[in-house]
C-alpha atoms as a PDB file:
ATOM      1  CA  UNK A   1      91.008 171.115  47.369  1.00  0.00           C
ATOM      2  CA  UNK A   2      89.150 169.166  50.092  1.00  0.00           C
ATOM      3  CA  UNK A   3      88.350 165.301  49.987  1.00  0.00           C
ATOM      4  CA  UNK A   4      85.335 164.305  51.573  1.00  0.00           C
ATOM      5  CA  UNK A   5      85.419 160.704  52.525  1.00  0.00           C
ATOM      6  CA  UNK A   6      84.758 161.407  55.976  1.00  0.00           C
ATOM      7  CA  UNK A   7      84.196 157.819  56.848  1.00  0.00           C
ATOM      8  CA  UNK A   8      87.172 157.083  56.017  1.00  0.00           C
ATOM      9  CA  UNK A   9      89.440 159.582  58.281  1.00  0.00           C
ATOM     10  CA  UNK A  10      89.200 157.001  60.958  1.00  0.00           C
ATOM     11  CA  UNK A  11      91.646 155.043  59.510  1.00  0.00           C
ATOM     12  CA  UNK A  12      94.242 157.330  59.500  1.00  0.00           C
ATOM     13  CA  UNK A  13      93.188 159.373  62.853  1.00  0.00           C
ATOM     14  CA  UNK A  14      96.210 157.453  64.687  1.00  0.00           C
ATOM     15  CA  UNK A  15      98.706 158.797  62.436  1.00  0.00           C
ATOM     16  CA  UNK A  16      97.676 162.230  62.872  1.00  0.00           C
ATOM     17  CA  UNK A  17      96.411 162.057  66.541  1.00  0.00           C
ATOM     18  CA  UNK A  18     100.179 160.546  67.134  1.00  0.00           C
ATOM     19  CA  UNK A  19     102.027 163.874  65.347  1.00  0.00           C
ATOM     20  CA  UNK A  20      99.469 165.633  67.353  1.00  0.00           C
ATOM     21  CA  UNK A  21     101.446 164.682  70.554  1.00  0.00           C
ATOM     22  CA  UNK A  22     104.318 164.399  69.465  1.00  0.00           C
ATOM     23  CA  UNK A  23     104.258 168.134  68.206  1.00  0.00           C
ATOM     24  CA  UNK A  24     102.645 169.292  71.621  1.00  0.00           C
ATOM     25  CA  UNK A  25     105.099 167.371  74.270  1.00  0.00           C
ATOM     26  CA  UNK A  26     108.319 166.915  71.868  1.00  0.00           C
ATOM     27  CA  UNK A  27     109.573 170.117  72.549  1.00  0.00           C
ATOM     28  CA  UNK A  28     109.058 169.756  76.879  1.00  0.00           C
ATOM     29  CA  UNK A  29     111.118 166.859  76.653  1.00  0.00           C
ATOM     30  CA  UNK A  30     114.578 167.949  78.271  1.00  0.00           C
ATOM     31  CA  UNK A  31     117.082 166.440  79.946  1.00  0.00           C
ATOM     32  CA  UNK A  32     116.706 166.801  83.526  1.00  0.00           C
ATOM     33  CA  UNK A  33     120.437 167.418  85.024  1.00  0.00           C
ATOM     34  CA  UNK A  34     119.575 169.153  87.765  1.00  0.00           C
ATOM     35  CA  UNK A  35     121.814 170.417  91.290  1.00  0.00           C
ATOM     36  CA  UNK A  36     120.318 169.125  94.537  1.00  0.00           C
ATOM     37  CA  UNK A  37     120.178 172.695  95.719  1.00  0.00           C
ATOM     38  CA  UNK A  38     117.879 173.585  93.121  1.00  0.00           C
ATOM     39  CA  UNK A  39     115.269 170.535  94.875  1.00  0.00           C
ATOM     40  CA  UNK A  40     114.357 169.089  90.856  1.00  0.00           C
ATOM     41  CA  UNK A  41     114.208 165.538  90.029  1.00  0.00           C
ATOM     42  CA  UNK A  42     116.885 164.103  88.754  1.00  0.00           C
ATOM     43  CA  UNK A  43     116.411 160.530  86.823  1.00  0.00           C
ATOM     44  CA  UNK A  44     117.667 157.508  88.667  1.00  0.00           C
ATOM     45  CA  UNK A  45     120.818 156.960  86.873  1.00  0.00           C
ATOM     46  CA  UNK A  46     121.972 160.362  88.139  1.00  0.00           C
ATOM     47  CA  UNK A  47     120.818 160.072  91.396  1.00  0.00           C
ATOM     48  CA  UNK A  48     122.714 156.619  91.828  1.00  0.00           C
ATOM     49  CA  UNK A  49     125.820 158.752  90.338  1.00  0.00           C
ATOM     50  CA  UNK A  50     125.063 161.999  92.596  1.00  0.00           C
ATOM     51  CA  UNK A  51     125.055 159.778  96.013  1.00  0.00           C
ATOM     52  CA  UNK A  52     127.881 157.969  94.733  1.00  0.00           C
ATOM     53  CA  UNK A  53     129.864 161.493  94.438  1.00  0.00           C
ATOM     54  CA  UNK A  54     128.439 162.254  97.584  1.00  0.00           C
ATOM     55  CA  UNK A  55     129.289 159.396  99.541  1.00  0.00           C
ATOM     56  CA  UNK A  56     132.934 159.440  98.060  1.00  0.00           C
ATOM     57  CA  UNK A  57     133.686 163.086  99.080  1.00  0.00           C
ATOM     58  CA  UNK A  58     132.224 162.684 102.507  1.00  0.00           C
ATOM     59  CA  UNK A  59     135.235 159.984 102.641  1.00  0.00           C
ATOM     60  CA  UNK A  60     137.894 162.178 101.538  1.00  0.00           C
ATOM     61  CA  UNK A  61     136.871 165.563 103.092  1.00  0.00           C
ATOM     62  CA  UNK A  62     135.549 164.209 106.843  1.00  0.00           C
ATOM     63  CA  UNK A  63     138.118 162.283 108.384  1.00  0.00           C
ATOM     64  CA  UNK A  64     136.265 160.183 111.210  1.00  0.00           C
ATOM     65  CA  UNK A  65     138.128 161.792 113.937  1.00  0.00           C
ATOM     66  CA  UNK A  66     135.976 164.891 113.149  1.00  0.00           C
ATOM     67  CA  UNK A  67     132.822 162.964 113.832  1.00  0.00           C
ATOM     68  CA  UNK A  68     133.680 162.039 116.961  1.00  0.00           C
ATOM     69  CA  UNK A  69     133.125 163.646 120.027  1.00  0.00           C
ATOM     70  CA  UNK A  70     129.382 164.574 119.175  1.00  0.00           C
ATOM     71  CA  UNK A  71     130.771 166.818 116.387  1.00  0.00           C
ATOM     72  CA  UNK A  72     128.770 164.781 113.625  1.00  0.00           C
ATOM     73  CA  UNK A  73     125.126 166.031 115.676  1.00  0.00           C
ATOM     74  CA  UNK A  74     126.928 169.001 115.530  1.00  0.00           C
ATOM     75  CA  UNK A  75     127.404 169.265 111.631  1.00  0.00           C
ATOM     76  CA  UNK A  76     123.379 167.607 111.679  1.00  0.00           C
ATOM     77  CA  UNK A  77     121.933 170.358 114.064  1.00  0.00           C
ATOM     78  CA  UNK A  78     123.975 173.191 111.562  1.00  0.00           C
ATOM     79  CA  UNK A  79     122.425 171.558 108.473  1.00  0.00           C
ATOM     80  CA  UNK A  80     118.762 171.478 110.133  1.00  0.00           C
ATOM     81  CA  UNK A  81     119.399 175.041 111.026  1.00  0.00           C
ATOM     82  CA  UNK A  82     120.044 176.311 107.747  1.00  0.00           C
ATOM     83  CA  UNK A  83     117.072 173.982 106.340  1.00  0.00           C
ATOM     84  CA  UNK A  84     114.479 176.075 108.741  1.00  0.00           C
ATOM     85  CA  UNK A  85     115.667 179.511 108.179  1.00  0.00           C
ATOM     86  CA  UNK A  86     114.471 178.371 104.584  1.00  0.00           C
ATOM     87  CA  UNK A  87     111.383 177.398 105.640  1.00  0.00           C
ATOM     88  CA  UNK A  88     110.771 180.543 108.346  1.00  0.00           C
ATOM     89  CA  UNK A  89     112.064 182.885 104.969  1.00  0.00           C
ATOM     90  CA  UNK A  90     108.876 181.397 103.112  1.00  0.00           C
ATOM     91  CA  UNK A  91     106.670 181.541 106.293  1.00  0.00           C
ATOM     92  CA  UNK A  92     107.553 185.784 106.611  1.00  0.00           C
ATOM     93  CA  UNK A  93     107.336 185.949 102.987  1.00  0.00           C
ATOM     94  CA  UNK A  94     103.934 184.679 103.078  1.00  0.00           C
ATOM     95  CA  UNK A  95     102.928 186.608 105.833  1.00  0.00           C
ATOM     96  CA  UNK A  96     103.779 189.332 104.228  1.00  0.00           C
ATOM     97  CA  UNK A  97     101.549 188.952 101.399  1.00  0.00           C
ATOM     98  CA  UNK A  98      98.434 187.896 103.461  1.00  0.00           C
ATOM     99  CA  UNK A  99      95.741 189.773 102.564  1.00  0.00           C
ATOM    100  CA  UNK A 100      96.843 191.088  99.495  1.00  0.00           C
ATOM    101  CA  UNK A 101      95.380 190.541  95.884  1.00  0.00           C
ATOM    102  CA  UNK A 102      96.946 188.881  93.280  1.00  0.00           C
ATOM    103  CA  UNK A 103      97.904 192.297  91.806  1.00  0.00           C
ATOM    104  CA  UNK A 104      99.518 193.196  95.494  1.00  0.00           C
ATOM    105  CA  UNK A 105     101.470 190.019  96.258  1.00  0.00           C
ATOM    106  CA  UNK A 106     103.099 190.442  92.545  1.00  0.00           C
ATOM    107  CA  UNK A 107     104.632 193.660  92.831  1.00  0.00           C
ATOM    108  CA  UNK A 108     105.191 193.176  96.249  1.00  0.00           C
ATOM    109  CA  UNK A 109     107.265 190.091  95.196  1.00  0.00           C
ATOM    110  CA  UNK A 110     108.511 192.747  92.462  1.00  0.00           C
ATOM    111  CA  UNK A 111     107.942 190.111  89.704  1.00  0.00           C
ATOM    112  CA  UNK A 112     106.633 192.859  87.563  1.00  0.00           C
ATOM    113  CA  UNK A 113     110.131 193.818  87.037  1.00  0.00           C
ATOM    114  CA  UNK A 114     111.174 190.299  85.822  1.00  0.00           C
ATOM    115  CA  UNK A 115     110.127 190.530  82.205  1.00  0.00           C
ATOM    116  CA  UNK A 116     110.690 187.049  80.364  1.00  0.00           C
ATOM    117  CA  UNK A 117     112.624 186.133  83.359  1.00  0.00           C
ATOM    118  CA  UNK A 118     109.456 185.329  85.186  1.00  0.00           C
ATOM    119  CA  UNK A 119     109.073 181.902  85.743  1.00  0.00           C
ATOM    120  CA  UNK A 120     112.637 181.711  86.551  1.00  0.00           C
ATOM    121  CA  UNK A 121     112.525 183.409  89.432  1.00  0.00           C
ATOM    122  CA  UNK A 122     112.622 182.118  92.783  1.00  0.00           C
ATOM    123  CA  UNK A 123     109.525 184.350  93.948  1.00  0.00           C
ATOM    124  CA  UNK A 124     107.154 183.145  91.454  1.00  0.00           C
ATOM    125  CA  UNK A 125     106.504 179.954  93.117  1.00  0.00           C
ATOM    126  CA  UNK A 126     105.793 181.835  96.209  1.00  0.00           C
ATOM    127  CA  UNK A 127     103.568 183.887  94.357  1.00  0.00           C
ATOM    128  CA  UNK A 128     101.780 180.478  92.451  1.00  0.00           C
ATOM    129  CA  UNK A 129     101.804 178.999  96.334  1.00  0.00           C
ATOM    130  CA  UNK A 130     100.025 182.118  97.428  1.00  0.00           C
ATOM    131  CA  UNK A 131      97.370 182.195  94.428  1.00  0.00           C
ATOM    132  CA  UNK A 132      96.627 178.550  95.364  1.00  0.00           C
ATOM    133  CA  UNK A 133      96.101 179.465  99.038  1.00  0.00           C
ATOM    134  CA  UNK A 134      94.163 182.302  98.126  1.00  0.00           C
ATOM    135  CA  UNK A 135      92.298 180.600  95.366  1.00  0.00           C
ATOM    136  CA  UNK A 136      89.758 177.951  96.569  1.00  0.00           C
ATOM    137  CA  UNK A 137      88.605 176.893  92.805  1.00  0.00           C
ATOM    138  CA  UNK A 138      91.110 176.278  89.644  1.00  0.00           C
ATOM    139  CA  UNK A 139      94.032 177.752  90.882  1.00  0.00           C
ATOM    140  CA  UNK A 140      95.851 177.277  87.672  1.00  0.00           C
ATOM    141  CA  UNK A 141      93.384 178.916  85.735  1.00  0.00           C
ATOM    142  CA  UNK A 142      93.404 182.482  88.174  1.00  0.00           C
ATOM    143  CA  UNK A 143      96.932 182.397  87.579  1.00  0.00           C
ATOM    144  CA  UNK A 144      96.716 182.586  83.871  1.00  0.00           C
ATOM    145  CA  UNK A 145      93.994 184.665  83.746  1.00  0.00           C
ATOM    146  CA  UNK A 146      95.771 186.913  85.846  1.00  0.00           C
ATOM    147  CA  UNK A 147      98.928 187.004  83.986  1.00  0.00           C
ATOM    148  CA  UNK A 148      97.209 186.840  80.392  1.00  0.00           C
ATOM    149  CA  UNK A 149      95.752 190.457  81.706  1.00  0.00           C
ATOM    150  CA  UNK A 150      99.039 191.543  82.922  1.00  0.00           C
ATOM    151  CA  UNK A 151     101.202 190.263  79.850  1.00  0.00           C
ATOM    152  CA  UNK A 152      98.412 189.813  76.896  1.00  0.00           C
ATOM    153  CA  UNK A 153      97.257 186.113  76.090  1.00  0.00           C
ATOM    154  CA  UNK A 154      99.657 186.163  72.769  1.00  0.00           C
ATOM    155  CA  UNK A 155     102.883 187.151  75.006  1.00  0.00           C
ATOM    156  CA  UNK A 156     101.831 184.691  78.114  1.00  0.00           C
ATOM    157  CA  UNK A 157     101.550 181.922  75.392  1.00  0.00           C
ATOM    158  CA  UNK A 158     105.083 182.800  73.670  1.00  0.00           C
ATOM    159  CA  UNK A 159     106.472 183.047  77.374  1.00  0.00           C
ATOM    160  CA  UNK A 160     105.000 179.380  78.504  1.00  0.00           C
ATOM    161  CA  UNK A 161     106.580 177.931  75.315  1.00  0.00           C
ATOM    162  CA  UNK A 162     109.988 179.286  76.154  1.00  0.00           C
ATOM    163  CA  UNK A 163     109.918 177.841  79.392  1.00  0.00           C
ATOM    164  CA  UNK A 164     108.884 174.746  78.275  1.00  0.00           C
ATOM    165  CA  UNK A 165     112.895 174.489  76.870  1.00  0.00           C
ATOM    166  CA  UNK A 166     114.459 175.296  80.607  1.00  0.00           C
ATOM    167  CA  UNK A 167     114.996 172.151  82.375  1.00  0.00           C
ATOM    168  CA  UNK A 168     114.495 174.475  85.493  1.00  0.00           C
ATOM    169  CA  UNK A 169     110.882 175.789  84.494  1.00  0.00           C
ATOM    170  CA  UNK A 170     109.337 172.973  81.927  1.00  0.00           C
ATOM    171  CA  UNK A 171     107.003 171.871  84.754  1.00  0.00           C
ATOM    172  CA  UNK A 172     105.324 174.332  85.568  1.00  0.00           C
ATOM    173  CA  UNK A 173     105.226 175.809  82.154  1.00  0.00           C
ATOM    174  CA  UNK A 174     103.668 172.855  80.532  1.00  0.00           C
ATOM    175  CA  UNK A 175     101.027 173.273  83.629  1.00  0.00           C
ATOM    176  CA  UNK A 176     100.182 176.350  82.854  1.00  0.00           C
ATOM    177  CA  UNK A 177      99.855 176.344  79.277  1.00  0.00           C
ATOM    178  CA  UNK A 178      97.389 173.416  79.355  1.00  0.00           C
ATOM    179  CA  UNK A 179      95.519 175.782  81.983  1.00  0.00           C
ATOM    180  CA  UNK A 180      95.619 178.867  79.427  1.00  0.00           C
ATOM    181  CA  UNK A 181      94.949 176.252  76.755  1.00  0.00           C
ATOM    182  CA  UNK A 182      91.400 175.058  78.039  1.00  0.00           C
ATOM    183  CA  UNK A 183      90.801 178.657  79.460  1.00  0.00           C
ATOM    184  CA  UNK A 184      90.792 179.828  75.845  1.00  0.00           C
ATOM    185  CA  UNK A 185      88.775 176.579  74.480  1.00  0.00           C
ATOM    186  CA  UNK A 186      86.243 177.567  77.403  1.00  0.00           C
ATOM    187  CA  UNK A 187      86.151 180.991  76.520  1.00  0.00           C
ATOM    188  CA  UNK A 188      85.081 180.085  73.063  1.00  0.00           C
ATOM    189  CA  UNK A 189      88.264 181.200  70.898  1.00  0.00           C
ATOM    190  CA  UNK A 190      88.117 180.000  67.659  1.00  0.00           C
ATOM    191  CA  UNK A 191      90.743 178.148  65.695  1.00  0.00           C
ATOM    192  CA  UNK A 192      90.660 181.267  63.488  1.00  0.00           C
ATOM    193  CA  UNK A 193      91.655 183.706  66.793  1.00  0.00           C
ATOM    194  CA  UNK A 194      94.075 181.072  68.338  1.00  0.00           C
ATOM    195  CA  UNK A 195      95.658 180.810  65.097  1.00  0.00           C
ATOM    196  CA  UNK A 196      96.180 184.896  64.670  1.00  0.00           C
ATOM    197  CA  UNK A 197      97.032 184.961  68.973  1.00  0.00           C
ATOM    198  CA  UNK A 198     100.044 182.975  67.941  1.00  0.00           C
ATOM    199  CA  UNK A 199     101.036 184.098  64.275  1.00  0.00           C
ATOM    200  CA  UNK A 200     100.556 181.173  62.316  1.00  0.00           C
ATOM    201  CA  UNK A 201      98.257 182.902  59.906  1.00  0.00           C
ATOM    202  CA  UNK A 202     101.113 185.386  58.387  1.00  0.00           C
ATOM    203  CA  UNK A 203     101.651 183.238  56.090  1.00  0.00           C
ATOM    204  CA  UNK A 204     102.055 179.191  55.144  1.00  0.00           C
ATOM    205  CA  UNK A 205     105.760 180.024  54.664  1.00  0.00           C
ATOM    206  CA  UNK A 206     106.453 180.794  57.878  1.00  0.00           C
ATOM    207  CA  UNK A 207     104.763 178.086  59.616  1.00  0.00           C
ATOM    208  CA  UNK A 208     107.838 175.763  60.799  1.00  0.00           C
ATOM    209  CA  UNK A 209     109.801 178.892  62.148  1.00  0.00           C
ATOM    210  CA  UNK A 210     107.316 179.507  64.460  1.00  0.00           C
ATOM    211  CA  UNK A 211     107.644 178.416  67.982  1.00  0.00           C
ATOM    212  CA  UNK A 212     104.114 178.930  68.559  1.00  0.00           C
ATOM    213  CA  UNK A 213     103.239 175.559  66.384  1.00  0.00           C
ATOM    214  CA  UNK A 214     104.018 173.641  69.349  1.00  0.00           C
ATOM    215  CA  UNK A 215     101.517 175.919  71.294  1.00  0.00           C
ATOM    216  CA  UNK A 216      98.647 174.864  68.694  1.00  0.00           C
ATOM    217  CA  UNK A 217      99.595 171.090  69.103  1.00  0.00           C
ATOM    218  CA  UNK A 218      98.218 171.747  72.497  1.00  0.00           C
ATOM    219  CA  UNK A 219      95.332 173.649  71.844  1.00  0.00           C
ATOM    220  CA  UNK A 220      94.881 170.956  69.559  1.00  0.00           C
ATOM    221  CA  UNK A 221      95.016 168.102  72.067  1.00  0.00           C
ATOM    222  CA  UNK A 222      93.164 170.319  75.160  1.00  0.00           C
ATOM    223  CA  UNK A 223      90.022 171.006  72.557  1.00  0.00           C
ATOM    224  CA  UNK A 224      89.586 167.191  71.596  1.00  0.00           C
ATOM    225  CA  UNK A 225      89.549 166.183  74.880  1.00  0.00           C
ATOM    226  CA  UNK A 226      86.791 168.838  75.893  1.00  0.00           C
ATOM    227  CA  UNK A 227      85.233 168.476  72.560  1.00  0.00           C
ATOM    228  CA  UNK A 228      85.335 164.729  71.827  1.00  0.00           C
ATOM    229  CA  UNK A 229      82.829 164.803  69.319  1.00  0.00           C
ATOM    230  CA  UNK A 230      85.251 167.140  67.376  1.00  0.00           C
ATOM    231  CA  UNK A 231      87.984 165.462  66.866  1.00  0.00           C
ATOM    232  CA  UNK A 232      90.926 167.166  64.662  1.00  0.00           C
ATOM    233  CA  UNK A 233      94.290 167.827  64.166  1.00  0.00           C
ATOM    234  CA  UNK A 234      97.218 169.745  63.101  1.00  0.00           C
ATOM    235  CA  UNK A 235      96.906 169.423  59.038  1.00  0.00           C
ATOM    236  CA  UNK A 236      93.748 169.629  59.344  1.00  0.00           C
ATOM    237  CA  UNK A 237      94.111 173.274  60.585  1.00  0.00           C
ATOM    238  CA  UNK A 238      97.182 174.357  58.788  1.00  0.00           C
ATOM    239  CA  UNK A 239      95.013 172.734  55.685  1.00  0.00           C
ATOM    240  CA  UNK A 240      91.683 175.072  56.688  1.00  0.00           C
ATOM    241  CA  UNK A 241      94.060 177.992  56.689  1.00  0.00           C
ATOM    242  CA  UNK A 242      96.405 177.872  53.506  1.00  0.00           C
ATOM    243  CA  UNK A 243      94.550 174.524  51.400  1.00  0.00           C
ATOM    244  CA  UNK A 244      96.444 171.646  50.524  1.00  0.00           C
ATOM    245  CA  UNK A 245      98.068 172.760  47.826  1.00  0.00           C
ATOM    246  CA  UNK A 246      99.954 175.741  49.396  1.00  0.00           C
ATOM    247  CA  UNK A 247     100.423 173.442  52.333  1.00  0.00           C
ATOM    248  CA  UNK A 248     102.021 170.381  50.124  1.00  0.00           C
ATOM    249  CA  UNK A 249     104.602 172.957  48.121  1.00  0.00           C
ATOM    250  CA  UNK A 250     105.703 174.181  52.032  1.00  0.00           C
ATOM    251  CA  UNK A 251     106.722 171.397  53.514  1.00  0.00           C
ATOM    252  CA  UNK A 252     108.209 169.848  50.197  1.00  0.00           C
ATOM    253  CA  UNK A 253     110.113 172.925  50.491  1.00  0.00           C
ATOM    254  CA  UNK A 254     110.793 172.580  54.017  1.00  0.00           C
ATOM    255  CA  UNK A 255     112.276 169.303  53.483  1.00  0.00           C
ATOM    256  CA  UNK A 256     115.358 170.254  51.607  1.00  0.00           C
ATOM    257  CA  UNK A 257     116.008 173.080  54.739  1.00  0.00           C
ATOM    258  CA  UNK A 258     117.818 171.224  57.720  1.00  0.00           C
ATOM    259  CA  UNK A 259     116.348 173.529  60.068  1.00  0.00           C
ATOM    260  CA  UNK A 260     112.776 172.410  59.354  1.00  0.00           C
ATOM    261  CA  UNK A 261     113.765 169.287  57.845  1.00  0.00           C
ATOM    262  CA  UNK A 262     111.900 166.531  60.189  1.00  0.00           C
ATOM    263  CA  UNK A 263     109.246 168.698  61.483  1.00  0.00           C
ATOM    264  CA  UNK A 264     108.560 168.865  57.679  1.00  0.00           C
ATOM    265  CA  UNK A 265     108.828 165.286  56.976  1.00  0.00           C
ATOM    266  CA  UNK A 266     106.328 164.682  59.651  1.00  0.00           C
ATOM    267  CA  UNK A 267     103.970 166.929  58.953  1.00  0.00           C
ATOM    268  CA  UNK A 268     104.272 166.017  55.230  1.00  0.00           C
ATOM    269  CA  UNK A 269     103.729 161.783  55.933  1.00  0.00           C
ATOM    270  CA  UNK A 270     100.665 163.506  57.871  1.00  0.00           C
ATOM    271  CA  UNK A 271      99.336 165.225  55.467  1.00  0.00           C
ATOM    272  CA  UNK A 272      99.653 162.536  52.854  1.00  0.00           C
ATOM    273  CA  UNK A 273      97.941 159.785  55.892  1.00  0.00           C
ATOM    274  CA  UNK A 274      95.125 162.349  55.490  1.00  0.00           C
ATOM    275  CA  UNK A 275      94.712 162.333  51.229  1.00  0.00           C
ATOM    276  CA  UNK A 276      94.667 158.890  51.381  1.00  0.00           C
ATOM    277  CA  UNK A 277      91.658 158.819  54.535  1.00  0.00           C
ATOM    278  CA  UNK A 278      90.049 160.869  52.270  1.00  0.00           C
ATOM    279  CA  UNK A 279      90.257 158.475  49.182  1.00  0.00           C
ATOM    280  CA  UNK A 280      92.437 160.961  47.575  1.00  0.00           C
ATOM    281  CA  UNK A 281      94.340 158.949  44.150  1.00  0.00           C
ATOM    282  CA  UNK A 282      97.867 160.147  42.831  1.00  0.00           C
ATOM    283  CA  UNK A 283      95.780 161.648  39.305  1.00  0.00           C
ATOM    284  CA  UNK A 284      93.387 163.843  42.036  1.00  0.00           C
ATOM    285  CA  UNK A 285      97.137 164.971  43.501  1.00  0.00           C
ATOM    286  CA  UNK A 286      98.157 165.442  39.928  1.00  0.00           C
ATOM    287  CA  UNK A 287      95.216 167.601  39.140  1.00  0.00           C
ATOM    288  CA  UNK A 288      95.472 169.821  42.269  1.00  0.00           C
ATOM    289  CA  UNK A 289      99.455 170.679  41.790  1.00  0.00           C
ATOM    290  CA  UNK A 290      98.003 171.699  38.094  1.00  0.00           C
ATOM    291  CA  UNK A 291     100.850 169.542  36.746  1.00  0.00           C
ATOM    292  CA  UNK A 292     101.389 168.814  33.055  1.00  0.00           C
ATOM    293  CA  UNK A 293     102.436 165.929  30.863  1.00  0.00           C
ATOM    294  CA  UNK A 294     104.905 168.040  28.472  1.00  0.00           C
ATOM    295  CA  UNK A 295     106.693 169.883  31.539  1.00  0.00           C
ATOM    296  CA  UNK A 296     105.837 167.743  34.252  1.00  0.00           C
ATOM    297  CA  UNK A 297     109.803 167.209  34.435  1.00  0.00           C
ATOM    298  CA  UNK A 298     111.010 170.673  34.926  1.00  0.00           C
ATOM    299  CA  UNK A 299     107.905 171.295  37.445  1.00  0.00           C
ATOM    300  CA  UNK A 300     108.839 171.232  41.160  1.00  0.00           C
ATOM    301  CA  UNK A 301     106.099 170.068  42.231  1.00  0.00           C
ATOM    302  CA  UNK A 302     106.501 166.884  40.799  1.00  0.00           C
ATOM    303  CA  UNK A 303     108.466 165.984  44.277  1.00  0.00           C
ATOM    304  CA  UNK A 304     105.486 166.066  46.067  1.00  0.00           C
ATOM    305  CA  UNK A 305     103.153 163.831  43.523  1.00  0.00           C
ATOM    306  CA  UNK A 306     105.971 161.022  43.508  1.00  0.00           C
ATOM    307  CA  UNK A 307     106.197 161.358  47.292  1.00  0.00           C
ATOM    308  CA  UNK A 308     102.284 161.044  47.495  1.00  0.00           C
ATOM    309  CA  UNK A 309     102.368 158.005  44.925  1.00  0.00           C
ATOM    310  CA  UNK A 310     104.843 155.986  46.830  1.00  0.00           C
ATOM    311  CA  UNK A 311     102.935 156.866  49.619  1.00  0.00           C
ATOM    312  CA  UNK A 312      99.788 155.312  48.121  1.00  0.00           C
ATOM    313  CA  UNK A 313     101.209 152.602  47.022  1.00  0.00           C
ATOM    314  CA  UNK A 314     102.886 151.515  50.601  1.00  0.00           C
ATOM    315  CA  UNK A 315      99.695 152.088  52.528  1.00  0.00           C
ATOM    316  CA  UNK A 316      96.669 151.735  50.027  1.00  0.00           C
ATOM    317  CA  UNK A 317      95.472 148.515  51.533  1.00  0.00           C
ATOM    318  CA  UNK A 318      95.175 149.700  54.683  1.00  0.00           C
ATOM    319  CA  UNK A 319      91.963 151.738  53.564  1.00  0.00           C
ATOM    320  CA  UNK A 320      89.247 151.098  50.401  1.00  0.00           C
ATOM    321  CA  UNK A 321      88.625 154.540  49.228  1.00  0.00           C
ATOM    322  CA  UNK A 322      84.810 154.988  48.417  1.00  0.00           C
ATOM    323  CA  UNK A 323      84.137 156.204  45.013  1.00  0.00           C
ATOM    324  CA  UNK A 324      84.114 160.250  45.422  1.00  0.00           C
END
């Protein structure tokens, strides 16, 4: 069943624009505890703590006699050594790979052995700072095009989401899955082949287990902003794909699972912003979920009409349905 009060999805399109974001960033927020050898940010408050650490052990391990004498340039010079045989390691690397293609430089770097370890590895980023030197146009995109070819755009895309959870690779994921993201909106995928690309059309009940949901939130977000005459969202989709009424039973079900349990709560509150957008009354949710007056108490259903109803009630003022 579809309501169309389209003038009234306005209304509601902060509630599911705001899921919408949630769903696409939620999962790249980590905590970032990171070692100073590894070069990531760390927040502030760990900084402050870090160079506190620092500052305490440089008390009890360097006795000032040692830094007399010159031996403190010493210890400086030693340090400033070891920083540029880093820096000459990345210069020979990368003079290694001049001239090479993007396929070349890869294996050379022998990242085609690294399987889902990719973007872990230390020579990726000298393989994403060589594509950028070589690449004098959307950089980001030639890397994900040329990694879609070597992995398959459905594996790249479960790969990226993955690394979206390491605190040592969410950058750079999240970079490049916005680039494959509008590479695929520019390429003219549907919502029908994105949807199949990540699996979320084998079925409504297996929705929420999907990592790949998170993936569509940001398909979802990269097409409005190309498209801003096209504005949608996440229940809209799911809604396209399975109807509201196979959609509603779901996440009702969902609900009473811990796993899915607030993923399902949200997505349920945003489905129910979007009945009411569409002047959708408790007796037109009644109708659709085909419930009954003599067994409308042993029907399960029934969870999701009273959920709908209080719904209604709390936020009915906020939009004047137009008569169907």
């Amino acid at each position: 069943m579809r309501f169309l009060s389209q003038a009234l999805l306005g209304a509601f399109v902060l509630t599911a624009a705001t899921f919408d974001s949630a769903l696409a960033i939620a999962d790249s927020k980590v905590t970032a505890v990171h070692s100073v050898s590894s070069g990531r940010e760390l927040p502030a408050h760990q900084n402050r703590t870090l160079r506190a650490a620092d500052d305490e052990e440089e008390r009890l391990i360097i006795p000032k006699t040692f830094l007399d004498g010159g031996k403190l340039d010493k210890l400086t010079n030693l340090a400033k050594t070891g920083v540029s045989k880093v820096a000459n390691s990345a210069r020979v690397t990368m003079l290694r790979l001049k001239g090479k293609t993007a396929d070349e430089a890869f294996v050379l770097l022998k990242l085609d052995k690294a399987g889902d370890d990719l973007l872990r590895s230390p020579k990726f980023s000298v393989w994403v700072s060589y594509m950028t030197s070589i690449t004098k146009k959307y950089p980001k995109t030639a890397i994900v095009k040329n990694l879609a070819s070597r992995y398959g755009d459905d594996t790249l895309a479960r790969m990226l989401e993955a690394a979206k959870r390491d605190p040592g690779t969410t950058k750079i994921a999240t970079r490049l899955q916005v680039a494959q993201m509008r590479d695929w909106i520019r390429g003219g995928k549907s919502f029908d082949d994105v949807l199949a690309l990540l699996k979320l059309d084998d079925g409504v009940d297996k929705i929420l287990a999907n990592p790949a949901l998170g993936t569509l939130g940001v398909y979802i977000n990269q097409f409005n902003k190309i498209n801003p005459g096209k504005q949608t969202n996440t229940i809209d989709r799911l809604t396209v794909q399975y109807g509201d009424e196979a959609l509603a039973k779901m996440l009702e079900a969902a609900k009473k699972v811990p796993s899915t349990e607030k993923l399902a709560k949200e997505l349920q509150v945003a489905q129910f912003a979007q009945w009411l957008a569409e002047g959708a009354k408790p007796a037109n949710i009644w109708k659709m979920l085909n419930m009954e007056k003599a067994t409308w108490v042993k029907n399960p259903d029934a969870d999701v009409f009273y959920g709908y109803v209080a719904f209604y009630k709390s936020h009915k003022s906020i939009v004047t349905p137009t008569t169907p």
